[in-house]
Each structure stands twice: as structure tokens, then as C-alpha cells.
C-alpha atoms as a PDB file:
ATOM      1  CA  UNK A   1       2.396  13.196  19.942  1.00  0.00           C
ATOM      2  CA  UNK A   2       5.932  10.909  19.981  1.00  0.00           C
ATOM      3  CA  UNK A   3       8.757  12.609  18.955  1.00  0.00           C
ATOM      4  CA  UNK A   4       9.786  11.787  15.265  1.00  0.00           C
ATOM      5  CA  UNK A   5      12.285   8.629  15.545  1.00  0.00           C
ATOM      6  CA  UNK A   6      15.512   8.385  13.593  1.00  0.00           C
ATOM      7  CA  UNK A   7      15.598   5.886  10.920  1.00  0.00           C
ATOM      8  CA  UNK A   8      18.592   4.935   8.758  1.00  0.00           C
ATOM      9  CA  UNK A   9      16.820   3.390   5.234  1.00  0.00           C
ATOM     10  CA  UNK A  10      17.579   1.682   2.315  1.00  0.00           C
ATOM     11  CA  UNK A  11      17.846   4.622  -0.579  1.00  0.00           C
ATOM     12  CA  UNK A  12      14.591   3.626  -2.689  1.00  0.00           C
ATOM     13  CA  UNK A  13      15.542   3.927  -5.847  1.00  0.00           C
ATOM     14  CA  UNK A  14      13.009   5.981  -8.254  1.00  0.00           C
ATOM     15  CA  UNK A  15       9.845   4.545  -9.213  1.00  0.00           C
ATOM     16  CA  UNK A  16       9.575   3.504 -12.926  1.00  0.00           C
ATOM     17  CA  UNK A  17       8.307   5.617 -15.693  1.00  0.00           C
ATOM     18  CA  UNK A  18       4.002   4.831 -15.977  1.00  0.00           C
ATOM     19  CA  UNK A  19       4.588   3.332 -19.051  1.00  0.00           C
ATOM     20  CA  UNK A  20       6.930   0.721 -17.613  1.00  0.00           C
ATOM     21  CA  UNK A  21       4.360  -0.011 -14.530  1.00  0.00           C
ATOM     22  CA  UNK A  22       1.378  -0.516 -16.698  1.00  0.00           C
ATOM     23  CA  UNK A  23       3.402  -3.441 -18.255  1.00  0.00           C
ATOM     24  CA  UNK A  24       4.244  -5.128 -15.144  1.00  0.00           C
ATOM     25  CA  UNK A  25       1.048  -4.921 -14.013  1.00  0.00           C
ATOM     26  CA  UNK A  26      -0.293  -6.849 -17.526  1.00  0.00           C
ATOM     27  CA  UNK A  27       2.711  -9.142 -16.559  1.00  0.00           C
ATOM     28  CA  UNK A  28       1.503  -9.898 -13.677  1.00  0.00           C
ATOM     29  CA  UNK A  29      -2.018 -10.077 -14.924  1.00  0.00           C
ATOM     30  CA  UNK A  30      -4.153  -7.234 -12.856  1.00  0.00           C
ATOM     31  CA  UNK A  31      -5.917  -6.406 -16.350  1.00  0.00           C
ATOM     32  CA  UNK A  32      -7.249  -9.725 -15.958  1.00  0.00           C
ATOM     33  CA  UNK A  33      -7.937  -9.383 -12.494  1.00  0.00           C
ATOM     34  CA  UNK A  34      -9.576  -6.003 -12.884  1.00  0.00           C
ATOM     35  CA  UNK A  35     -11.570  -7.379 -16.139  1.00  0.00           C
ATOM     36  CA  UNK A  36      -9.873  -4.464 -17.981  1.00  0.00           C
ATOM     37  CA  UNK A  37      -8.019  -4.675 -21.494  1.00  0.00           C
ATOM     38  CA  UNK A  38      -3.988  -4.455 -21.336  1.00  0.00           C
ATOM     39  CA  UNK A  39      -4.357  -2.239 -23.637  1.00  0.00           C
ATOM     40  CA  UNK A  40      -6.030   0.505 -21.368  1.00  0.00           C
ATOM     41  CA  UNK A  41      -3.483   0.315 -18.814  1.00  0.00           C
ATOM     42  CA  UNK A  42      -1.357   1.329 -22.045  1.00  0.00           C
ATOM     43  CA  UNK A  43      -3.424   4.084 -22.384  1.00  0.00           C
ATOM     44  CA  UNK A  44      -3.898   5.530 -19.223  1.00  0.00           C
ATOM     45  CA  UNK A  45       0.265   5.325 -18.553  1.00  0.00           C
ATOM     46  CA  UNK A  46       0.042   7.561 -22.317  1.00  0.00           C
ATOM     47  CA  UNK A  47      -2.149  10.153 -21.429  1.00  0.00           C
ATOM     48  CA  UNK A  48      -2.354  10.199 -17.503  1.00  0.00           C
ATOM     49  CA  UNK A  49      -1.205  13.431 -17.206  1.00  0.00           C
ATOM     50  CA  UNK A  50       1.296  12.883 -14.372  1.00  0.00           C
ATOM     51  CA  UNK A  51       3.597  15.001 -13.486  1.00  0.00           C
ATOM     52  CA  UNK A  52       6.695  15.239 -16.265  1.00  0.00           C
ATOM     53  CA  UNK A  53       9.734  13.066 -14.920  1.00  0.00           C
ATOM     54  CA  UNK A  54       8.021  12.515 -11.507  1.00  0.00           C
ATOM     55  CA  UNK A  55      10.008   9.543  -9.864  1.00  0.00           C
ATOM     56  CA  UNK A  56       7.391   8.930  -6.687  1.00  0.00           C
ATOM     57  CA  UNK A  57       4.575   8.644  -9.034  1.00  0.00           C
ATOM     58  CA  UNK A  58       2.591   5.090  -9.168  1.00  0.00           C
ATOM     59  CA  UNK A  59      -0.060   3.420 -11.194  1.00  0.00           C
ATOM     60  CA  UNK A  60      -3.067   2.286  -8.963  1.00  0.00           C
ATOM     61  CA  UNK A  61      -5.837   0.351  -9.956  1.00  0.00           C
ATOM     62  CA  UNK A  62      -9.077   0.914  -8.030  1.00  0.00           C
ATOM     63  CA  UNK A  63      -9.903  -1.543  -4.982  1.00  0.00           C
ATOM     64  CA  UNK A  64     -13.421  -2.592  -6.503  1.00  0.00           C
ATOM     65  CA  UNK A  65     -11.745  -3.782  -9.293  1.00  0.00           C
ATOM     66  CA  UNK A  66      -8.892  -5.293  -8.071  1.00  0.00           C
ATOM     67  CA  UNK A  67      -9.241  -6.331  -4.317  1.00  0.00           C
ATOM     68  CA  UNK A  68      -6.276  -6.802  -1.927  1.00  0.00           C
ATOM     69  CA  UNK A  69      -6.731 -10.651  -1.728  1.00  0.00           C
ATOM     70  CA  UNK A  70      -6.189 -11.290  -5.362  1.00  0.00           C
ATOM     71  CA  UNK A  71      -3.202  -8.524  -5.612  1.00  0.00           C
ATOM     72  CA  UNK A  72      -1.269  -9.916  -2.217  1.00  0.00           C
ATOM     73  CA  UNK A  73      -0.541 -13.527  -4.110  1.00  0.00           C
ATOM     74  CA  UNK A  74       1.800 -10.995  -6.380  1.00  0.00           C
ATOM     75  CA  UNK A  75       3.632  -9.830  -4.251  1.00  0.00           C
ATOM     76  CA  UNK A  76       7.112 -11.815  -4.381  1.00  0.00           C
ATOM     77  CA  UNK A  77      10.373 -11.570  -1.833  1.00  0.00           C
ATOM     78  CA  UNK A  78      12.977 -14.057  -2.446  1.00  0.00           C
ATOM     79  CA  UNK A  79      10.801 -16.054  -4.740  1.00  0.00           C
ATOM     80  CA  UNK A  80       8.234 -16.385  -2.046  1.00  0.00           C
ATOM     81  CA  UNK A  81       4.657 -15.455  -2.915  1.00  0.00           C
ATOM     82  CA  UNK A  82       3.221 -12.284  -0.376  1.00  0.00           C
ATOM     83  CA  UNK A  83      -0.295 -13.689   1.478  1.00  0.00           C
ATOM     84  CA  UNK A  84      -2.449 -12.284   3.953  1.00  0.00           C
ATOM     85  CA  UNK A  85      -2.744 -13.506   7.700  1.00  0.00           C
ATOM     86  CA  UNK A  86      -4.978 -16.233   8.127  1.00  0.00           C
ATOM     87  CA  UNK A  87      -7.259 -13.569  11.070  1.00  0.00           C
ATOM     88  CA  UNK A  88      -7.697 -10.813   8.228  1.00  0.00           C
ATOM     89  CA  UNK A  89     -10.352 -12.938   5.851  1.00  0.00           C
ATOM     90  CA  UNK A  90     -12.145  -9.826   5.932  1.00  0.00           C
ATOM     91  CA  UNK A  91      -9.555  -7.872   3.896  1.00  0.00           C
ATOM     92  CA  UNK A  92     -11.702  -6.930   1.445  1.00  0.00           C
ATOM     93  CA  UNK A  93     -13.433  -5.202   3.341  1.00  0.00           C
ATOM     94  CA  UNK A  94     -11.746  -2.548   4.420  1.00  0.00           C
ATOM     95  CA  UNK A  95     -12.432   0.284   2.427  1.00  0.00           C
ATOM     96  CA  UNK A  96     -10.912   3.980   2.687  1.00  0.00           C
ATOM     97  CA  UNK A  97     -12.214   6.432   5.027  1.00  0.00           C
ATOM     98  CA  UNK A  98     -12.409  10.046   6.052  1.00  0.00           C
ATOM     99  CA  UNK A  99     -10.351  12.579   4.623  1.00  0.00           C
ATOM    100  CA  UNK A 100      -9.186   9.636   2.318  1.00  0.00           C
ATOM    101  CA  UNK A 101     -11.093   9.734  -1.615  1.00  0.00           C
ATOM    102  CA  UNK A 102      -9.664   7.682  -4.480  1.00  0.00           C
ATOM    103  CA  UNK A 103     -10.815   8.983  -8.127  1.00  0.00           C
ATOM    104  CA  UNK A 104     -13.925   7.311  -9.725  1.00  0.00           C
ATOM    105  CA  UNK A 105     -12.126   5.273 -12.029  1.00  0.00           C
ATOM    106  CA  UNK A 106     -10.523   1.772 -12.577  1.00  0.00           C
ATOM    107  CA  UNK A 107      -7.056   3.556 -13.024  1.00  0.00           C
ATOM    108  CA  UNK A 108      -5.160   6.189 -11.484  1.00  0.00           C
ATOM    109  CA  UNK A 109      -2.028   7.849 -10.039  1.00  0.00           C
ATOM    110  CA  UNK A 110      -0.451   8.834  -7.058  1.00  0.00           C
ATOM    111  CA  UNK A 111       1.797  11.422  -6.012  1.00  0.00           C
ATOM    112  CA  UNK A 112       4.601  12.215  -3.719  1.00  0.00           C
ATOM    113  CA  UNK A 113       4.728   8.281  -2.232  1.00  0.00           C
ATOM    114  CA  UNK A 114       6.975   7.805   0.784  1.00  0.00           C
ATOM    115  CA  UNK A 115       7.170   5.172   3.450  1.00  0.00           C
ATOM    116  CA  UNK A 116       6.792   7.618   6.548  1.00  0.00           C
ATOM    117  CA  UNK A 117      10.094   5.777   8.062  1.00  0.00           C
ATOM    118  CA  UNK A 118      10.322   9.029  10.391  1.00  0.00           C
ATOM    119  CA  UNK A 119       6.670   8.101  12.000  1.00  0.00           C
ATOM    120  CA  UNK A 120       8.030   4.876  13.013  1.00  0.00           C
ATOM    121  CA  UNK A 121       7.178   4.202  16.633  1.00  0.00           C
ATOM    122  CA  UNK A 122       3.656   6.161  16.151  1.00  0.00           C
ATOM    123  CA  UNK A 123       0.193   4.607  16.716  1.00  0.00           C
ATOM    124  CA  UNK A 124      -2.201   4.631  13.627  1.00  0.00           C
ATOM    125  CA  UNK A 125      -4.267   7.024  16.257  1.00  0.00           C
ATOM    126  CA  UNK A 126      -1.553   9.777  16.116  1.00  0.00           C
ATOM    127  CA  UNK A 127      -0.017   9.225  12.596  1.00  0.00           C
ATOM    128  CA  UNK A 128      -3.203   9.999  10.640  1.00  0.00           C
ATOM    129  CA  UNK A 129      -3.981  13.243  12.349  1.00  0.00           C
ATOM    130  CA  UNK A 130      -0.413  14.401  11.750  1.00  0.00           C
ATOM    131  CA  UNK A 131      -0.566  13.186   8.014  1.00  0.00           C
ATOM    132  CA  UNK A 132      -3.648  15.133   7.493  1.00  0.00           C
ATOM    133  CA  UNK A 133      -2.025  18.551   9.154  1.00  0.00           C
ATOM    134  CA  UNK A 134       0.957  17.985   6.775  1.00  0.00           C
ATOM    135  CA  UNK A 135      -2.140  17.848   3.331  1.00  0.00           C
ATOM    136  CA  UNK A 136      -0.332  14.251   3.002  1.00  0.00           C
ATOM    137  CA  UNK A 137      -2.816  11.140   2.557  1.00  0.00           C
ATOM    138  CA  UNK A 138      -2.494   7.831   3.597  1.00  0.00           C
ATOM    139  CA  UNK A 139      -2.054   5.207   1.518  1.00  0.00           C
ATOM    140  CA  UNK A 140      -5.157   2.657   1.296  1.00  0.00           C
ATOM    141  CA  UNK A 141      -4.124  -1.474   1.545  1.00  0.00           C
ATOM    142  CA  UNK A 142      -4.228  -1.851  -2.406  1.00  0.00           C
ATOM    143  CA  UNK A 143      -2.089   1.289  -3.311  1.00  0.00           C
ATOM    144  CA  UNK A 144       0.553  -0.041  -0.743  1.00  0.00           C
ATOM    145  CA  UNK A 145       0.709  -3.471  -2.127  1.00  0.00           C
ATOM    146  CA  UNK A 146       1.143  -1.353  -5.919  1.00  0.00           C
ATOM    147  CA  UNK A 147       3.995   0.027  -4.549  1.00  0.00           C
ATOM    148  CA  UNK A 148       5.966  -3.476  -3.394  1.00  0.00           C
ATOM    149  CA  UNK A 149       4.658  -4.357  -6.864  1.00  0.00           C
ATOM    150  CA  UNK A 150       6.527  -1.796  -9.045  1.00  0.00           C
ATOM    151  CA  UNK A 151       9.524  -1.509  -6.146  1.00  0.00           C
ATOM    152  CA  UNK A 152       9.928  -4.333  -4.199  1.00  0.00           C
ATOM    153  CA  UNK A 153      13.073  -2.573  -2.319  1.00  0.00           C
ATOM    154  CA  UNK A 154       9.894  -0.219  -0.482  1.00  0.00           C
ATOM    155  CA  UNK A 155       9.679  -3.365   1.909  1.00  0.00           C
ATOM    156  CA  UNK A 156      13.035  -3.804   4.104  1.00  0.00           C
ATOM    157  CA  UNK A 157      13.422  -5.726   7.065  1.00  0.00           C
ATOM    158  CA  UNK A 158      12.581  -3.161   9.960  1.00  0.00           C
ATOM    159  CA  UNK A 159      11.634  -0.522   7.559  1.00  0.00           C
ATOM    160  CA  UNK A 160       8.323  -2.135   6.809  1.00  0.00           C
ATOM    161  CA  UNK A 161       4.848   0.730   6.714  1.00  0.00           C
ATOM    162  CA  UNK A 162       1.420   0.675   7.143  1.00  0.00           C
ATOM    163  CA  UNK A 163      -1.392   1.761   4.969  1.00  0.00           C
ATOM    164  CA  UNK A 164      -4.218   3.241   7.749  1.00  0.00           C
ATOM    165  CA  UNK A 165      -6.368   4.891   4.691  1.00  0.00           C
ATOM    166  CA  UNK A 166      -7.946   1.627   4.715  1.00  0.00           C
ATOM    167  CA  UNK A 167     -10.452   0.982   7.697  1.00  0.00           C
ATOM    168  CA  UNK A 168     -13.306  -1.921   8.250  1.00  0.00           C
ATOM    169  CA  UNK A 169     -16.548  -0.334   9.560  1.00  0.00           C
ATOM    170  CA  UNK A 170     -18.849  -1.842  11.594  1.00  0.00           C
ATOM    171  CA  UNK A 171     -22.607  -2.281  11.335  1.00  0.00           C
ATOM    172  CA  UNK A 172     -22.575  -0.212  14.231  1.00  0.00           C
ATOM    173  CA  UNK A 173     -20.776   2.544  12.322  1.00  0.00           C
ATOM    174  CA  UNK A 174     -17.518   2.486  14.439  1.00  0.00           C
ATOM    175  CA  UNK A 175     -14.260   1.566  13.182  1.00  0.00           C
ATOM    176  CA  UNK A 176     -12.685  -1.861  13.524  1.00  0.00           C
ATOM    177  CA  UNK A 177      -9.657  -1.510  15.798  1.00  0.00           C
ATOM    178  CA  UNK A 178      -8.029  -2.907  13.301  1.00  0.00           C
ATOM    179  CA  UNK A 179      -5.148  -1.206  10.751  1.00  0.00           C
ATOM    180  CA  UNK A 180      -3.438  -3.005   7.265  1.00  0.00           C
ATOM    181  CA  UNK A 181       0.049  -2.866   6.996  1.00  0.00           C
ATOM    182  CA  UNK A 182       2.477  -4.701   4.820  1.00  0.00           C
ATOM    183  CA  UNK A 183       5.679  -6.334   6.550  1.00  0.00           C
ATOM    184  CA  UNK A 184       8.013  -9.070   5.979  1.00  0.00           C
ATOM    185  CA  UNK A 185       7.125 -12.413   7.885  1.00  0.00           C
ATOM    186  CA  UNK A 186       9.544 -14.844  10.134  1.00  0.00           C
ATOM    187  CA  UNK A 187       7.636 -17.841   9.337  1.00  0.00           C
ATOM    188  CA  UNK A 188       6.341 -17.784  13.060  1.00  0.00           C
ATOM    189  CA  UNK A 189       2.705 -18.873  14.268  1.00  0.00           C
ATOM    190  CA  UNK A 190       0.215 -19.736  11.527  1.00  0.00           C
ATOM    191  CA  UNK A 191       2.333 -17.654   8.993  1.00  0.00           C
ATOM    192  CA  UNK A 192       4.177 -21.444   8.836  1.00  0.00           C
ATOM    193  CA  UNK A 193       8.038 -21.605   8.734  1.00  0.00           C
ATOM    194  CA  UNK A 194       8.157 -22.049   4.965  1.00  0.00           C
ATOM    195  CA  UNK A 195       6.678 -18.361   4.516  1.00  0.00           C
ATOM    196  CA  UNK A 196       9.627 -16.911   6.405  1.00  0.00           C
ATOM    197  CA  UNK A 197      10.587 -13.642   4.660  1.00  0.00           C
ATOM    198  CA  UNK A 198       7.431 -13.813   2.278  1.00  0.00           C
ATOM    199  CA  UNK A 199       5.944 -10.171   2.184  1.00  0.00           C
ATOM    200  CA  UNK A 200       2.697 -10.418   4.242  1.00  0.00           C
ATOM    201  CA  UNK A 201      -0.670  -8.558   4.508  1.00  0.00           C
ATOM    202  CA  UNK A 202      -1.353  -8.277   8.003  1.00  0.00           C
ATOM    203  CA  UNK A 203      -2.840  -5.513  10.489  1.00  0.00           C
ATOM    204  CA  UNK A 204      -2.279  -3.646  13.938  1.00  0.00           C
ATOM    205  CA  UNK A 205      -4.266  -2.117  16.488  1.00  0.00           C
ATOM    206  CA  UNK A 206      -5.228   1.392  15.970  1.00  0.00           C
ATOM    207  CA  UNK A 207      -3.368   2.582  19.218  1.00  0.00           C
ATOM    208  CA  UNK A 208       0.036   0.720  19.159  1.00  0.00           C
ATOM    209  CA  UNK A 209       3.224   1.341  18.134  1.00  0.00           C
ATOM    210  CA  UNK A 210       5.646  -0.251  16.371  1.00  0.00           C
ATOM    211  CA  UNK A 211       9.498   0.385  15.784  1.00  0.00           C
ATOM    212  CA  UNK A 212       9.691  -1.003  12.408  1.00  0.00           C
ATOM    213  CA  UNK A 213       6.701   0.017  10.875  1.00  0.00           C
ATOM    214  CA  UNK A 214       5.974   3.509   8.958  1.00  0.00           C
ATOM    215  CA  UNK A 215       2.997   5.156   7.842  1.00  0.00           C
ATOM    216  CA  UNK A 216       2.954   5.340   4.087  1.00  0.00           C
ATOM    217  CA  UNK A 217       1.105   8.601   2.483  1.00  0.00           C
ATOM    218  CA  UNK A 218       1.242  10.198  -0.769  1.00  0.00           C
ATOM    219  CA  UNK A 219       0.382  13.847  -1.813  1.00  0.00           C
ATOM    220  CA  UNK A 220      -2.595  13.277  -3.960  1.00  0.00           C
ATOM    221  CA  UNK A 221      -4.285  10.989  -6.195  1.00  0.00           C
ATOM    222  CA  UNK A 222      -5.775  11.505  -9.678  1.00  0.00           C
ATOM    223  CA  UNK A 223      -7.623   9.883 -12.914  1.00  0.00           C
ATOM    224  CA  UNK A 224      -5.767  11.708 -15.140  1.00  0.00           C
END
């Protein structure tokens, strides 16, 4: 296992209270996306049960309902819309896997969110195993692009994360090699110049590292 590398961050500031992410997520239309009324966001923000005056506590809206691809487009960074990488058309399809479980419902919370900035320089290979030990989860794709949603600051150049609670399985059973992360593009290759510093679904091998990318995890989930 790497040793844990010094990172000097941003301070995040807290997350909003439920109440105020439900309404940017109506803002931004996910009720529509998720064929849900804005109204039950309302709701579930009311009565969620979260923890009182939790500040690393975010609103998620289940991945069946509301898939990466139509949440990415949300995403904004200097007025520039987020996409995904032109090799990922598949990023639906990565779905959460083993010791990973989201609630069986269209809404629900998270807990204790951080970016994992002291994992940077990890593989996905040797991150989860350590997350686990620690009775932190990973982050799926979907909960990660929440986050940049309701805190945009979470997503700093060279303090970027990935979310390796979402994996693509094979119809052999074995796990793509491949692992979602969120970063901030350059605007190089097929991204296109006039995507440079866009935020940007994208994905890394299961057994590389990378200085600027974290592993984001959370303590729990629930449905309220």
C-alpha cells in the first residue's frame, strides 16, 4: 500500500442545508429527469431524517432514475457545461458493486462526504480495500456528480477524485478495467479546445495512479 501523500486543498466550504439542495436540484430540473414531482424532493429534504446540522450531508437521487449521462450536462465550471468523454458511451452502465448498496428508493442521503485528497497517488486497486477497512464507502459516478452539483468548489484543479463504487461488469462476470472519476478538462484530444476547464466525466484504469485525483467515500447512505 503507498504511503498517504500530502495534499494542500481548497477549504470546502459546508454543504447546504437538504432543504436548500432539493431546490437546486428542481432548478436544475432532476425531478424532471427522474419523472418525480418537485414537490417530493421537498418532502424528502423535510422529513429525511439526517443528521441535525450535519454539513457533509448530500441529497442523492437514485442512478435508475436519474442516470449519469443526463446529470453530467449540469454540471457547470466557468459557464461551461460538464460532459462525459467521448470512449465512456457506456456510462450508464456502470452500476455499484460489492460492499457498495444504495437504499431502494428514488431519494436519499449521504453521510460523512470527503474527497479522499490524502489517497491521492493510489490505484483504484488499493484505495477501495483501504476504504472498506476504514467502514468508509465509495462514492458511485451519480453521487459524485451530486456533490459538484450542490458544491462546485469539491472540483479544484489537481484536487480532482474518483468515484470507484461504480464498476461495468462484463458478460463474463469480470470487472471492466475501467474506473469513473470526475476532473477538470484542458480542452486536449477529443475533449476539443473549447471544453477547456469544463468539469468532465471520464475514467482510469483500475491499477494506476494519479497525483491529482482522490478517492471520494462517504460514511453511509440512507432513505430516510
Amino acid at each position: 500500500m503507498p504511503e498517504t501523500t500530502p495534499v494542500t486543498s481548497t477549504f470546502l466550504p459546508e454543504l447546504p442545508a437538504l432543504g436548500a439542495q432539493a431546490e437546486r436540484l428542481i432548478e436544475l430540473g432532476v425531478h424532471e429527469i427522474a419523472g418525480l414531482p418537485a414537490d417530493q424532493f421537498r418532502s424528502f429534504a423535510k422529513t429525511a431524517g439526517a443528521p441535525a446540522g450535519a454539513s457533509d450531508t448530500l441529497l442523492a437521487v437514485h442512478p435508475d432514475v436519474a442516470p449519469a449521462s443526463a446529470l453530467a450536462p449540469l454540471l457547470r465550471r466557468e459557464d461551461k457545461p460538464g460532459f462525459v468523454v467521448t470512449d465512456m458511451p457506456d456510462v450508464d452502465d456502470f452500476t455499484p458493486i460489492d460492499p457498495v448498496t444504495l437504499p431502494d428508493a428514488p431519494l436519499y442521503f449521504l453521510t460523512g462526504i470527503d474527497r479522499g485528497d490524502r489517497m491521492a497517488n493510489w490505484s483504484p486497486d488499493e484505495a477501495l480495500p483501504a476504504l472498506t477497512a476504514e467502514a468508509r464507502t465509495p462514492l458511485v459516478l451519480t453521487e459524485g456528480i451530486h456533490w459538484v452539483l450542490q458544491q462546485p468548489e469539491a472540483l479544484e484543479r489537481n484536487h480532482c477524485f474518483m468515484t470507484i463504487g461504480s464498476r461495468l461488469r462484463k458478460a463474463s462476470g469480470a470487472l471492466d478495467a475501467r474506473t469513473p472519476a470526475i476532473w477538470i478538462s484542458n480542452g486536449t484530444g477529443r475533449d476539443g479546445r473549447e471544453r477547456r476547464n469544463a468539469p468532465k466525466v471520464g475514467w482510469c484504469w483500475a491499477g494506476n495512479r494519479h497525483t491529482w485525483l482522490g478517492f471520494a467515500s462517504a460514511t453511509g447512505r440512507a432513505a430516510g
